[in-house]
Protein backbone atom coordinates (compact mmCIF):
# COMPACT_ATOMS: atom_id res chain seq x y z
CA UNK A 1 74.32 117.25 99.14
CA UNK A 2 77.82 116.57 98.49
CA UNK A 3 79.56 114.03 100.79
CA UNK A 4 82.89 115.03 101.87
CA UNK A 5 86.05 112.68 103.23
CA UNK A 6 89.51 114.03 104.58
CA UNK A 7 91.73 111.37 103.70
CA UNK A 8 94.91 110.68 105.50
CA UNK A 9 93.95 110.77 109.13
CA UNK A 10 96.92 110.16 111.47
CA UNK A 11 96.00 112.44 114.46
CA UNK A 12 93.09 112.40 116.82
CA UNK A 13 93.01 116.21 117.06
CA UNK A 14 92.75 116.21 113.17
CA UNK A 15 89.85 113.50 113.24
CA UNK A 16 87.74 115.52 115.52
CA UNK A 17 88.27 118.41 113.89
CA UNK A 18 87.40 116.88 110.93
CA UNK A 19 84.52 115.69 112.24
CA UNK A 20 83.06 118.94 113.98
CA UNK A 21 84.12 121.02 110.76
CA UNK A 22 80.66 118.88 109.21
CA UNK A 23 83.58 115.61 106.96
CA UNK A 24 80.86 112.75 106.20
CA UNK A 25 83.79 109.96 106.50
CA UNK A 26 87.95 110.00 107.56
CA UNK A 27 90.02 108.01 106.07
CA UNK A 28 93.46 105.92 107.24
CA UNK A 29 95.70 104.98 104.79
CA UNK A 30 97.54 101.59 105.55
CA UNK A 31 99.49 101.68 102.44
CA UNK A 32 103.39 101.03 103.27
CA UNK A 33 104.60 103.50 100.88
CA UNK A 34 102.15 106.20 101.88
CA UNK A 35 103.78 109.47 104.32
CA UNK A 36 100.23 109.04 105.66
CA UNK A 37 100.75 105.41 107.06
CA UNK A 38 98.60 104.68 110.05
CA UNK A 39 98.89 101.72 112.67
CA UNK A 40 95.95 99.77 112.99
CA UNK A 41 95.96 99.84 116.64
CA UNK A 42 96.45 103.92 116.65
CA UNK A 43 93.74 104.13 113.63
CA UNK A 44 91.52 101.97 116.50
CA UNK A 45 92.07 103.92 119.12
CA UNK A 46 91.59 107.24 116.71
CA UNK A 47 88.19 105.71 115.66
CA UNK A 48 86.88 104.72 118.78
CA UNK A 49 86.85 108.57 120.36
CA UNK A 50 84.67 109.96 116.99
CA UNK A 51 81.23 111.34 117.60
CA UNK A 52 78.62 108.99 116.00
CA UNK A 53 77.44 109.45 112.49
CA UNK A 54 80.90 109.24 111.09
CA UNK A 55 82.07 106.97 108.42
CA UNK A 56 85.60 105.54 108.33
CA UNK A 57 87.49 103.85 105.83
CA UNK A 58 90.69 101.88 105.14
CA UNK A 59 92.94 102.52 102.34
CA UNK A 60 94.70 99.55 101.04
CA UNK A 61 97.21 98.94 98.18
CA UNK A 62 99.24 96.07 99.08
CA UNK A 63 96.90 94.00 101.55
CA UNK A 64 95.44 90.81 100.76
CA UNK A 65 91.69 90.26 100.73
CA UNK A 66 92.19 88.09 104.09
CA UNK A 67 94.76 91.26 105.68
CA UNK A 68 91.79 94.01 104.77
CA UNK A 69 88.73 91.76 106.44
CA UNK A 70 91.07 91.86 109.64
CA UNK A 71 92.25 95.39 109.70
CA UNK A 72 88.04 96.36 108.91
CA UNK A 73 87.21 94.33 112.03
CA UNK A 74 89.63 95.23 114.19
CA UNK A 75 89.76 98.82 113.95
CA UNK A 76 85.89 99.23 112.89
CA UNK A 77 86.35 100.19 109.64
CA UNK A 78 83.25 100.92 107.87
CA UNK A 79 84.53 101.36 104.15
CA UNK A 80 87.52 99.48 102.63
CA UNK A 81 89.06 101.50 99.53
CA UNK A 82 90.69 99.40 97.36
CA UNK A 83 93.96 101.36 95.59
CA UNK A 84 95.39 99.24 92.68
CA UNK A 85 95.01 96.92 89.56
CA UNK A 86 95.63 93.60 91.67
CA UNK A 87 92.34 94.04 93.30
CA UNK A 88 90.14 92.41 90.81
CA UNK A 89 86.36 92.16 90.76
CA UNK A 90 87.02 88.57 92.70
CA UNK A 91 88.79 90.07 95.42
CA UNK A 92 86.64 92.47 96.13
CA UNK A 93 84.22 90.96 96.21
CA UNK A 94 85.91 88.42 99.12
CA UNK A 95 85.80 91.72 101.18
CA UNK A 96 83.09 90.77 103.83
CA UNK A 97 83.71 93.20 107.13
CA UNK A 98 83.20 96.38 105.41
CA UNK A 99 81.92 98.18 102.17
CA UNK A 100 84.46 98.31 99.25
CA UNK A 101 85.24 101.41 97.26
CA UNK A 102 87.13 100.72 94.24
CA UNK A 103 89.79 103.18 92.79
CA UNK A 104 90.08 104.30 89.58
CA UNK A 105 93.00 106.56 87.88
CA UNK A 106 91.93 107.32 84.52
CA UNK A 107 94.27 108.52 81.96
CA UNK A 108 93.04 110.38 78.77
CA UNK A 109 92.26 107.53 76.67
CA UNK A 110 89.79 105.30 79.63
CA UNK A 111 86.80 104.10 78.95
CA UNK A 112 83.84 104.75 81.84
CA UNK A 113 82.77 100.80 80.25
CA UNK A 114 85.70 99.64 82.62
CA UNK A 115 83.73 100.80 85.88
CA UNK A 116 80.85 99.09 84.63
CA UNK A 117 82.42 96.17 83.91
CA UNK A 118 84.00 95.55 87.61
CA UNK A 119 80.87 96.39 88.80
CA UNK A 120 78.62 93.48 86.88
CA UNK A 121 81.49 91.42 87.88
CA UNK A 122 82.26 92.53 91.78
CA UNK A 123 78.61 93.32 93.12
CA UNK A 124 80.28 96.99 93.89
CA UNK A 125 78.45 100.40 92.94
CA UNK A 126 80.94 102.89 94.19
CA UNK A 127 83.97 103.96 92.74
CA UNK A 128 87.07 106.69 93.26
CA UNK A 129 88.30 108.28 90.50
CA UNK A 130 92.13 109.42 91.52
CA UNK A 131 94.64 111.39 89.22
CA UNK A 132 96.40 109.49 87.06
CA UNK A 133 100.87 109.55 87.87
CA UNK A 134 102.29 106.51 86.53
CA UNK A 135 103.90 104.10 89.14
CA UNK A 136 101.94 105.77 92.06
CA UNK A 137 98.16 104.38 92.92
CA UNK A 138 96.96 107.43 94.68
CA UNK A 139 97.86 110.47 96.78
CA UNK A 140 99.64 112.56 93.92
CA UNK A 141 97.99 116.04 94.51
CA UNK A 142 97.51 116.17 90.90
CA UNK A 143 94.21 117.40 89.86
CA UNK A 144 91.81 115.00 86.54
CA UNK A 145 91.51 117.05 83.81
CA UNK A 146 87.77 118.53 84.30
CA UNK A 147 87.14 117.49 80.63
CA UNK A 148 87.67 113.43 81.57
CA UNK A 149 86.13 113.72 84.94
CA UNK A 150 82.99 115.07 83.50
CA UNK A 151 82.91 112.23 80.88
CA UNK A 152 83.25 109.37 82.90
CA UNK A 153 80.55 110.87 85.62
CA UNK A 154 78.61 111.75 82.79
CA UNK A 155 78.75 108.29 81.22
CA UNK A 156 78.39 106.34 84.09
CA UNK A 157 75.34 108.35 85.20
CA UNK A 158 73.23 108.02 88.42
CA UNK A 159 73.68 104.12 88.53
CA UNK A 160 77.03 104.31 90.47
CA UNK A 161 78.39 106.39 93.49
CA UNK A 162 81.28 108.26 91.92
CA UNK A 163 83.69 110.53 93.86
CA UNK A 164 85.93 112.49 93.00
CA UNK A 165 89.56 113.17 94.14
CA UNK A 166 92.95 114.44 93.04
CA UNK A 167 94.37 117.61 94.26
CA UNK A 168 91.04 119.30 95.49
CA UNK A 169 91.58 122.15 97.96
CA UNK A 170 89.34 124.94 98.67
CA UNK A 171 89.92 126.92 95.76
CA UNK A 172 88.65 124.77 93.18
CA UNK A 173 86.48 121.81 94.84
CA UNK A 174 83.80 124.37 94.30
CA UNK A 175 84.09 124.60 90.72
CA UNK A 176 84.87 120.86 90.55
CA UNK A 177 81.29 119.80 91.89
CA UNK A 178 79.66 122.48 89.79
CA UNK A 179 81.30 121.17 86.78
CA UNK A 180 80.85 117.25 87.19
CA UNK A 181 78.52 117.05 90.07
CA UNK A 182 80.31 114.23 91.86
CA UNK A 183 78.57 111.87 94.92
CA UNK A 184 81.55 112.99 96.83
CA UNK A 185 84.58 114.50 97.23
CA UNK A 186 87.86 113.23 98.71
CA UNK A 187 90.96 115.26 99.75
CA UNK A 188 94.31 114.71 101.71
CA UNK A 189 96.94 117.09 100.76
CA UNK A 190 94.57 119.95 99.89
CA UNK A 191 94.12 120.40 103.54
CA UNK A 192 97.28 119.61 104.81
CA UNK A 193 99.83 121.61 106.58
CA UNK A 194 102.59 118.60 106.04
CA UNK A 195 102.43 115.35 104.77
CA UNK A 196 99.24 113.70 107.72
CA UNK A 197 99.42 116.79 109.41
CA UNK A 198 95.86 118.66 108.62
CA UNK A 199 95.61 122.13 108.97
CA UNK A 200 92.18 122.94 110.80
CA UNK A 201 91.46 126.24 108.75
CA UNK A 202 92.04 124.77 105.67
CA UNK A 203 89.65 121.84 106.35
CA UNK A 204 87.23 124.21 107.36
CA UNK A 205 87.52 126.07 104.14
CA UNK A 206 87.42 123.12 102.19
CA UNK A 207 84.15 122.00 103.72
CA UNK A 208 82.62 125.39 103.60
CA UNK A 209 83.66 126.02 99.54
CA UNK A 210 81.62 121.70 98.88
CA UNK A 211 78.80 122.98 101.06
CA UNK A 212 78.40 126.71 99.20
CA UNK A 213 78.74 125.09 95.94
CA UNK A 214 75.19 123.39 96.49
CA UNK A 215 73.68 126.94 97.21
């Protein structure tokens, strides 16, 4: 079955909503730049009322190795997502407190031989693949072309955990899994009703349209 993670959380109604709507993992986005910035102490507190069974994870773009082992530990962060090229196969592998997703965002011309490559050199079998918009490392609401998404799944095969994001919403994550059967799925702004703000219908929808697709 498809896993599913609502990205973005900044609200504890939104987490447990989340949550009861059947989302595998949240995530919190600690990325200065991001309109879905999160405290640490508020992402704590958020993660500390969730029903059990739930994964979290950190989003990081501009933390050091040593910044991302504390924020994991202090707020309990299961899963550390690792959002641009200055994380190399060294650093993440100096990520001890939580397991690492690397992000990818392929443009037309990349080669799935990259992924494999950071993960002989890094230890890591999971990876994000993101839509490619140059000078921003994630978050764009764009959508990967379903002809590249199904080659690099395709290529890397059943020896990594590959999920998929970039402007999925309930209209087309359906299709999406259908077309490139993904280990996951990841969305923020396709169930959003501003900018952090998550709209509980549309997560609801969202999960419904991943969970129908496997029928």
């Amino acid at each position: 079955m498809t896993k599913i993670k609502i990205c973005g959380i900044t609200r504890l109604q939104d987490a447990l909503e989340a949550s009861h709507a059947g989302a595998d993992a949240l995530g919190f986005n600690f990325s200065s730049i991001s309109p879905r910035m999160i405290d640490p102490e508020l992402a704590k507190a958020i993660i500390k009322m969730l029903p059990p069974f739930i994964q979290t994870a950190g989003i990081f773009v501009d933390q050091s190795p040593t910044e991302i082992n504390a924020i994991c530990r202090f707020c309990n962060l299961h899963i550390a997502q690792l959002h641009n090229d200055h994380y190399t196969p060294e650093k993440a592998r100096s990520i001890k407190n939580a397991k690492v997703i690397k992000v990818f965002r392929p443009a037309e011309n990349f080669a799935a031989e990259e992924v494999m490559e950071f993960a002989k050199e890094s230890g890591i079998n999971t990876f994000l693949f993101d839509a490619y918009r140059p000078g921003m490392p994630g978050g764009t609401g764009k959508i990967i072309k379903a002809s590249l998404a199904s080659r690099i799944f395709n290529e890397l095969g059943s020896s990594y955990y590959a999920i998929l994001a970039g402007g999925l919403n309930e209209t087309n994550v359906g299709e999406a899994i259908r077309s490139i059967h993904p280990y996951g799925v990841d969305t923020a702004s396709g169930v959003e009703s501003t900018p952090g703000i998550k709209d509980p219908v549309k997560m609801k929808a969202f999960i419904r349209a991943v969970r129908e697709s496997a029928d």
